[in-house]
Protein backbone atom coordinates (compact mmCIF):
# COMPACT_ATOMS: atom_id res chain seq x y z
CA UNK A 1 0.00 0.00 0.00
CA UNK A 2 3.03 2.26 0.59
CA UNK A 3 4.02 1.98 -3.52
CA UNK A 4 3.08 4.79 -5.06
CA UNK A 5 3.79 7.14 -7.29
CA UNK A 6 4.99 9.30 -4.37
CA UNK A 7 7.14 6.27 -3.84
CA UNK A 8 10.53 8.51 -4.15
CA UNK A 9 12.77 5.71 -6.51
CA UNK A 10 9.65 5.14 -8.73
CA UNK A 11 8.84 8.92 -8.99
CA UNK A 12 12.58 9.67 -9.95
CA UNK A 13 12.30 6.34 -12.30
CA UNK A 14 9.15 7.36 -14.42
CA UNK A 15 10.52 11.23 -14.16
CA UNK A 16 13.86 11.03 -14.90
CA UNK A 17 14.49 7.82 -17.40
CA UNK A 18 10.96 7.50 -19.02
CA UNK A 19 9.11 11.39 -19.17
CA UNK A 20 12.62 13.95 -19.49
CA UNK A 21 13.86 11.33 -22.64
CA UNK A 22 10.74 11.83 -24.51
CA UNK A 23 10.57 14.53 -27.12
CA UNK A 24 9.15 17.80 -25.98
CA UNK A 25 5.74 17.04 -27.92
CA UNK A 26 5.39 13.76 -26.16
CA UNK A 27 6.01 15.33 -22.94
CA UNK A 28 3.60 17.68 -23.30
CA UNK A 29 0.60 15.21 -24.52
CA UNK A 30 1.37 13.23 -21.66
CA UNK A 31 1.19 15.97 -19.07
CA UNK A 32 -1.55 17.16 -20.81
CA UNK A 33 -3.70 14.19 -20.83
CA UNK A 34 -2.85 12.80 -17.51
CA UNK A 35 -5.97 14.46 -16.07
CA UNK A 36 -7.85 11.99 -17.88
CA UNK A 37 -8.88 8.42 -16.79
CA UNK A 38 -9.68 7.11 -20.06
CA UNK A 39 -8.03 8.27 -22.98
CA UNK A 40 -9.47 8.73 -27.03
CA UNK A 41 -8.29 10.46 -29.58
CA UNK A 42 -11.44 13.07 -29.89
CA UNK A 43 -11.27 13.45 -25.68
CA UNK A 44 -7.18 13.82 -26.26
CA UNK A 45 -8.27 16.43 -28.60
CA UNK A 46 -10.15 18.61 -27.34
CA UNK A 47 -8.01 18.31 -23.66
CA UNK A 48 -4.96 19.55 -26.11
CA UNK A 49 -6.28 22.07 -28.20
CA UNK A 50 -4.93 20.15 -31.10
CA UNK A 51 -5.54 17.47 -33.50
CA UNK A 52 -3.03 14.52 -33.93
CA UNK A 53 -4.18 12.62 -30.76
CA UNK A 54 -5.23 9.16 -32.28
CA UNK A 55 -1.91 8.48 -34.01
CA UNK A 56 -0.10 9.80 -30.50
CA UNK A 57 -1.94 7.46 -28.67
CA UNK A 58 -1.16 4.30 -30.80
CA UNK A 59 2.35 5.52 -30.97
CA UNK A 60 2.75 5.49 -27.70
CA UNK A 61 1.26 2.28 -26.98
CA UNK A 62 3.67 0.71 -30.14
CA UNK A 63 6.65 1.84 -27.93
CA UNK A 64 5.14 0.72 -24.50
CA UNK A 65 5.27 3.65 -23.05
CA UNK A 66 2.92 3.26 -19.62
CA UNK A 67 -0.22 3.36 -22.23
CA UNK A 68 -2.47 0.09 -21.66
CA UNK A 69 -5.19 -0.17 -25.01
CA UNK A 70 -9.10 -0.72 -23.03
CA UNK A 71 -10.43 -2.68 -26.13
CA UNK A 72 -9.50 -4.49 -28.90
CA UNK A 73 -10.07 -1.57 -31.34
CA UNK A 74 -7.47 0.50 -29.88
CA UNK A 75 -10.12 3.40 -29.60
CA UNK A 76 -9.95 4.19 -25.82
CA UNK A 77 -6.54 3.80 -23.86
CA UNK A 78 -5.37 4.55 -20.25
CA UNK A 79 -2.02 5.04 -18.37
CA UNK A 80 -0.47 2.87 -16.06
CA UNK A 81 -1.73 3.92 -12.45
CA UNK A 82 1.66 4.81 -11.19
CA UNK A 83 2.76 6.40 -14.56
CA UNK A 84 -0.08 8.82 -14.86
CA UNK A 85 0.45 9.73 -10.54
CA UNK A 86 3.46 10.85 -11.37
CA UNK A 87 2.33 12.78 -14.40
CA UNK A 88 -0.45 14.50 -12.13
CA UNK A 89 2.51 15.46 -9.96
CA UNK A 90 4.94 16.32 -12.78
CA UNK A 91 2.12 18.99 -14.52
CA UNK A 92 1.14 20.43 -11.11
CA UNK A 93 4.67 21.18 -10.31
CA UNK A 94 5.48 22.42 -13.42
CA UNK A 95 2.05 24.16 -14.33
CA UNK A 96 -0.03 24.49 -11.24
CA UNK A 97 -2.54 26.77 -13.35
CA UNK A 98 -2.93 24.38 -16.56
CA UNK A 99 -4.83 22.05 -14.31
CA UNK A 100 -7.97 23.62 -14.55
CA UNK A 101 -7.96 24.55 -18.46
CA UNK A 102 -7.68 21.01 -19.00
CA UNK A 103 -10.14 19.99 -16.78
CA UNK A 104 -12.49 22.60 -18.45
CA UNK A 105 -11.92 21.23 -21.66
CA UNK A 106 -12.71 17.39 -20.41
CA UNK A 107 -15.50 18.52 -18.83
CA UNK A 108 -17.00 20.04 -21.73
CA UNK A 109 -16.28 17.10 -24.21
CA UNK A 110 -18.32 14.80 -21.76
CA UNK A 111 -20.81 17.00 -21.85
CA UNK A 112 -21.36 17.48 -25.74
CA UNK A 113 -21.01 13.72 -25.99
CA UNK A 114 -23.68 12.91 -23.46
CA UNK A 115 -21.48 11.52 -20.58
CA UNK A 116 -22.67 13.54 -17.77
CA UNK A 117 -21.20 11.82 -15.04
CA UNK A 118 -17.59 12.13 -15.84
CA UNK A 119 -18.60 15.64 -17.01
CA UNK A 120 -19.27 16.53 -13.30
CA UNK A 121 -16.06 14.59 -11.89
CA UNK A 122 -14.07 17.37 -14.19
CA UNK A 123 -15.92 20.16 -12.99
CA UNK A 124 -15.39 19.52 -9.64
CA UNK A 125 -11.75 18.94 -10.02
CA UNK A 126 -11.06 22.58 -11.27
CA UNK A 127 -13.08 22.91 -8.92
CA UNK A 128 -16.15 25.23 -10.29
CA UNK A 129 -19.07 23.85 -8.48
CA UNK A 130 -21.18 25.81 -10.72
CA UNK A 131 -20.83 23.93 -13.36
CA UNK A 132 -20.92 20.71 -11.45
CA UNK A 133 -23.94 21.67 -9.96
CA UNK A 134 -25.30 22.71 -13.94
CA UNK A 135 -24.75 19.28 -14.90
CA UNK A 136 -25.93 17.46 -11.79
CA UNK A 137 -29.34 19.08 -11.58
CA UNK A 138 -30.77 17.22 -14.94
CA UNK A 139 -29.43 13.62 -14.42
CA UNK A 140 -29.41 13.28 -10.14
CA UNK A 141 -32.74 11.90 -10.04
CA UNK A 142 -33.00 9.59 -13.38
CA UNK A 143 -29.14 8.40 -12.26
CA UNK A 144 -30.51 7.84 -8.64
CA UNK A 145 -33.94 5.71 -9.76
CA UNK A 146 -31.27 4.23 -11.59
CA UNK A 147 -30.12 2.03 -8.46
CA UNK A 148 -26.63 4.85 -8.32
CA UNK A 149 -27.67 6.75 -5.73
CA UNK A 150 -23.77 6.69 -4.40
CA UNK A 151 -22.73 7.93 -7.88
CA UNK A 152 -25.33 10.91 -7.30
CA UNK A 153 -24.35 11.69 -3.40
CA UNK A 154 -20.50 11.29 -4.47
């Protein structure tokens, strides 16, 4: 339980051998996207600003780099746990106020593509509990009828 990515010797691992030998671009997609849980191309997108995300992902999981594929059709990807914790630590340190663009922009990609629920989890990481509470009101009670009434209190 003690291994984590705070774990010092696997933070200066992942920091210094894997993320500072990467080319600049790849460093920043990765500390861009590490807000994410679930990776696509389109989500990768719109969290960058940029297009070019599909072929990033599938390069990165060609060279094995802490990027595990979720189906078989290579369409949704995540990072290793400990990988993308170190990330998260990596971007805050180094851009403390980038965390809540990019949290903006996942937010509003869930939104427009009509998952509400990890809509809200973005909006209250910035946090802007406006928002969350914007995207809450419509779905709390059809989500909660739904048997997820933990989903809807959390």
């Amino acid at each position: 339980t003690a291994f984590s990515g705070s774990h010092r010797y696997v933070l200066d691992y992942l920091s210094e051998e894997v993320l500072t030998r990467q080319p600049a671009a790849v460093q920043q997609f990765l500390l861009h996207t590490c807000i994410l849980e679930r990776l696509s191309g389109p989500l990768c997108d719109m969290v960058m600003g940029q297009e070019g995300s599909q072929a990033m992902l599938e390069a990165l999981d060609r060279t094995n780099l802490f990027v595990v594929a979720l189906d078989d059709e290579r369409g949704w990807y995540r990072y290793h746990h400990l990988f993308a914790e170190m990330l998260r630590r990596h971007l805050q340190q180094a851009e403390p106020t980038l965390g809540p663009v990019l949290h903006r922009r996942a937010s509003a990609w869930y939104e427009q593509h009509d998952l509400p629920i990890e809509a809200v989890q973005h909006a209250l990481a910035i946090p802007d509990v406006e928002l969350a509470a914007r995207l809450i009101e419509p779905i709390a009670l059809p989500v909660a009828f739904q048997g997820q009434l933990s989903t809807v209190l959390g």
